[in-house]
Every structure is written in structure tokens, then in C-alpha cells.
C-alpha atoms as a PDB file:
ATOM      1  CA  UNK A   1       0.000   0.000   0.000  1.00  0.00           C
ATOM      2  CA  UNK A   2       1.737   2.881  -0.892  1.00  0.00           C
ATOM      3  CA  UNK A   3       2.206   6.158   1.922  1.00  0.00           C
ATOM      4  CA  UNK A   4       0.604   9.460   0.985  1.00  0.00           C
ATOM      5  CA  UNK A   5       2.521  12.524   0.163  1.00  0.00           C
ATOM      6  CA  UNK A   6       3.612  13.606   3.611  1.00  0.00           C
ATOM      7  CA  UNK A   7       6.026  16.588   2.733  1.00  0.00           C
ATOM      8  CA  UNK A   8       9.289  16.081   3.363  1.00  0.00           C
ATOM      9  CA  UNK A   9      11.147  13.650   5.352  1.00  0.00           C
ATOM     10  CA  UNK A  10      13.454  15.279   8.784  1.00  0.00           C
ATOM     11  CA  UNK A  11      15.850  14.239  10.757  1.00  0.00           C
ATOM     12  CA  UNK A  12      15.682  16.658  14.205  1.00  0.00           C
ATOM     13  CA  UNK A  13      19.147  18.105  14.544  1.00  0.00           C
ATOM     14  CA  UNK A  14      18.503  18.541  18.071  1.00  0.00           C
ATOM     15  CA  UNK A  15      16.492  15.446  19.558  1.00  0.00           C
ATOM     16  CA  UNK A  16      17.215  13.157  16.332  1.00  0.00           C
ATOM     17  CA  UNK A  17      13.595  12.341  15.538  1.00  0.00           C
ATOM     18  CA  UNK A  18      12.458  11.366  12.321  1.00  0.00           C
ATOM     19  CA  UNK A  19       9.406  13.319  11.524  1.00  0.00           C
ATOM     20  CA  UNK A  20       7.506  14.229   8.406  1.00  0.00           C
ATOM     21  CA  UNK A  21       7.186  18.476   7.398  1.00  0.00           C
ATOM     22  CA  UNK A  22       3.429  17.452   6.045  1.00  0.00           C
ATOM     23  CA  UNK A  23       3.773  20.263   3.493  1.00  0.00           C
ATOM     24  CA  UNK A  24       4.207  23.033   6.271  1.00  0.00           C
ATOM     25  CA  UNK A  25       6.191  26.063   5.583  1.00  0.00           C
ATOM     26  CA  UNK A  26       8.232  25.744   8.637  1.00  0.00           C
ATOM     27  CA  UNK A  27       9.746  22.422   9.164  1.00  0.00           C
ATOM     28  CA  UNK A  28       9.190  22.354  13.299  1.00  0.00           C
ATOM     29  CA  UNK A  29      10.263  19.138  14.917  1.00  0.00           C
ATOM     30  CA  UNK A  30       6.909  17.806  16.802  1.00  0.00           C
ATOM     31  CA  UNK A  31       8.742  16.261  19.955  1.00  0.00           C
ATOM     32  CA  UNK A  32      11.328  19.106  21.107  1.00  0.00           C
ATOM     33  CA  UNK A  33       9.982  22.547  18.780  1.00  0.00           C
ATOM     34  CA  UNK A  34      12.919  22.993  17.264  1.00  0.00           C
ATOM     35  CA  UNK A  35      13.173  24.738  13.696  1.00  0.00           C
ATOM     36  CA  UNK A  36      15.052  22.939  11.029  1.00  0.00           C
ATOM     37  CA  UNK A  37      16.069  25.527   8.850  1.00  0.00           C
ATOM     38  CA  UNK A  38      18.148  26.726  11.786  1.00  0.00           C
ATOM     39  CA  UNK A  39      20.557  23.348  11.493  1.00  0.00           C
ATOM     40  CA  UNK A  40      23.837  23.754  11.518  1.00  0.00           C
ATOM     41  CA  UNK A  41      24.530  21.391   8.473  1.00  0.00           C
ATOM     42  CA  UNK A  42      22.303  24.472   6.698  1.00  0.00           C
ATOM     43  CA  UNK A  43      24.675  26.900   7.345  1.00  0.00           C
ATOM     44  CA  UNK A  44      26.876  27.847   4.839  1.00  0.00           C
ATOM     45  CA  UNK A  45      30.433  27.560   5.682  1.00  0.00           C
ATOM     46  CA  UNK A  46      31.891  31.595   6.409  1.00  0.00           C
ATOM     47  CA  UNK A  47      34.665  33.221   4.136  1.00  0.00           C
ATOM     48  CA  UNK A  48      37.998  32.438   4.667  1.00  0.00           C
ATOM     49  CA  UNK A  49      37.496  29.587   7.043  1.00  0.00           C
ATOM     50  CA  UNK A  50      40.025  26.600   7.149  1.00  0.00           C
ATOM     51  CA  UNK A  51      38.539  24.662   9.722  1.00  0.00           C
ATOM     52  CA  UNK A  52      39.968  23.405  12.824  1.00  0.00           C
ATOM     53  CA  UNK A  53      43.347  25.827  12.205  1.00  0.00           C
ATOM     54  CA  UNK A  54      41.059  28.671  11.888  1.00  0.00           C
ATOM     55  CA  UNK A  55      40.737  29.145  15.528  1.00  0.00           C
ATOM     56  CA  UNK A  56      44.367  28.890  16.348  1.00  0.00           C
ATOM     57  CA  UNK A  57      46.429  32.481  16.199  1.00  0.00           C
ATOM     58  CA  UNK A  58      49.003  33.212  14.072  1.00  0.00           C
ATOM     59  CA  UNK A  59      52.315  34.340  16.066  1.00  0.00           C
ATOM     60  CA  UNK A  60      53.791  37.501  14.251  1.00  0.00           C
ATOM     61  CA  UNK A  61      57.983  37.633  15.464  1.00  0.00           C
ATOM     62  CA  UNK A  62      59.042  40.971  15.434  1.00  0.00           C
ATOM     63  CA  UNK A  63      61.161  41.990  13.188  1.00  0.00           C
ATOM     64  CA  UNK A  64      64.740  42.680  14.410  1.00  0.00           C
ATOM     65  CA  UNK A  65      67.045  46.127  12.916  1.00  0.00           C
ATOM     66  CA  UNK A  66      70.345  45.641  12.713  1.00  0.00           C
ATOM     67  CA  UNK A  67      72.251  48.383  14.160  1.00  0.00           C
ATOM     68  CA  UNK A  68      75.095  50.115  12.283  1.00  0.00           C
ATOM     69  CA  UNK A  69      77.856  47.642  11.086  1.00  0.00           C
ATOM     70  CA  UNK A  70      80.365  49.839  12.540  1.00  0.00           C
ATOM     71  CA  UNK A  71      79.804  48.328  16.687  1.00  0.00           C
ATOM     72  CA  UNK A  72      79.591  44.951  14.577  1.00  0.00           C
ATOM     73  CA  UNK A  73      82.571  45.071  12.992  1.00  0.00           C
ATOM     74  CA  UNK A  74      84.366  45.705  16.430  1.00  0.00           C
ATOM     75  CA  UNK A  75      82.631  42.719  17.930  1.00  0.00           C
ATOM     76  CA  UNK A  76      84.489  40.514  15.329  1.00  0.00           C
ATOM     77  CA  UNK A  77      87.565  41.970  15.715  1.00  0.00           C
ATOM     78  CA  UNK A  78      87.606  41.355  19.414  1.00  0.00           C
ATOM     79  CA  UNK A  79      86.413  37.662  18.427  1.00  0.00           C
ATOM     80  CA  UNK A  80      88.876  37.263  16.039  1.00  0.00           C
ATOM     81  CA  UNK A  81      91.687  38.878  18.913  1.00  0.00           C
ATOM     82  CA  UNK A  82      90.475  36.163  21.650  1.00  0.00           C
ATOM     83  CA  UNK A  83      90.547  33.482  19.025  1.00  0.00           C
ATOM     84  CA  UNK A  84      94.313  34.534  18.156  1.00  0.00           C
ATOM     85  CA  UNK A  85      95.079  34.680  21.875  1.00  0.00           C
ATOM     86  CA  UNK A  86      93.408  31.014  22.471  1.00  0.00           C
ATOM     87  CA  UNK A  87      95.646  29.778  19.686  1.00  0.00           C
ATOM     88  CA  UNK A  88      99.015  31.238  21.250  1.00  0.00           C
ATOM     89  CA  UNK A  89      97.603  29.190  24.811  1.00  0.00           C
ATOM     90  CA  UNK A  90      97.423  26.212  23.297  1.00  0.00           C
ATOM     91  CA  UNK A  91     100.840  26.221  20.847  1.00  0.00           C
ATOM     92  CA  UNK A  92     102.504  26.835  24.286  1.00  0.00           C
ATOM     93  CA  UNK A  93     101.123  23.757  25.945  1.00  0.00           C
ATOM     94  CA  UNK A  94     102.115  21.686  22.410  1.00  0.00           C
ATOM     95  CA  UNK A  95     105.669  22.788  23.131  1.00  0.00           C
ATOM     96  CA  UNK A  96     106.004  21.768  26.824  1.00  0.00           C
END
């Protein structure tokens, strides 16, 4: 025996009962009142979203000037000084 034309078929997103629209024009769900067209599988997915990494926050490092090369170029000359100095230390352990 075939069913009659009962609208369309609903799933409640809420309380998960299968109900039957009967040609209404608001789809309400009959146990818990809740309005299908307010589902969230109906909502259309917003601009620029990429899911689960959409929530997390991007960490900006700030951005570092180097000073004038001048106070660098002193730094490696001292470097290069203690390096020289190191080298001297340890020739004069060699020859003892």
C-alpha cells in the first residue's frame, strides 16, 4: 500500500527524531519545537574559514634592525683577537 505525500522527510538536529514536514512552511520538529532551517549542516560555511586551524592564532615575530655595522665590525675583531690569543695558549702547551 503505498504512503501518501507527507512533505518532506526530517531528521531533528537537536532530539534526532524522524518526523515528516506534512507540506508546512516551517519544518518544526513535533517532539522538542525545534526549527530545522536553523541546522547547523544548513549553514553555509563563512569566508575564509580553514577549519579546525582557523581558531588557532598566528604568532607575528618581530622583526629585528640591525644596528650600524660599525659596533659589529668591532665585535668581530675582538672575536677574532680572543681566538688569536686562544691559539698562542694552546701552541705553548704543544711545546712543553
Amino acid at each position: 500500500m503505498p504512503a501518501k505525500d507527507l512533505g518532506t522527510k526530517f531528521l531533528c538536529f537537536k532530539c534526532t527524531t524522524k518526523f515528516y514536514d506534512m507540506k508546512r512552511p516551517d519544518p518544526v520538529c513535533p517532539k522538542c519545537g525545534a526549527d530545522q532551517r536553523e541546522s547547523p549542516a544548513n549553514r553555509p560555511p563563512t569566508e575564509g574559514r580553514r577549519g579546525r586551524l582557523a581558531a588557532v592564532p598566528k604568532v607575528v615575530e618581530p622583526v629585528v634592525e640591525v644596528a650600524a655595522e660599525e659596533p659589529l665590525a668591532e665585535a668581530e675583531d675582538e672575536d677574532v683577537d680572543a681566538i688569536e690569543e686562544e691559539e698562542e695558549d694552546l701552541g705553548a702547551d704543544d711545546d712543553a
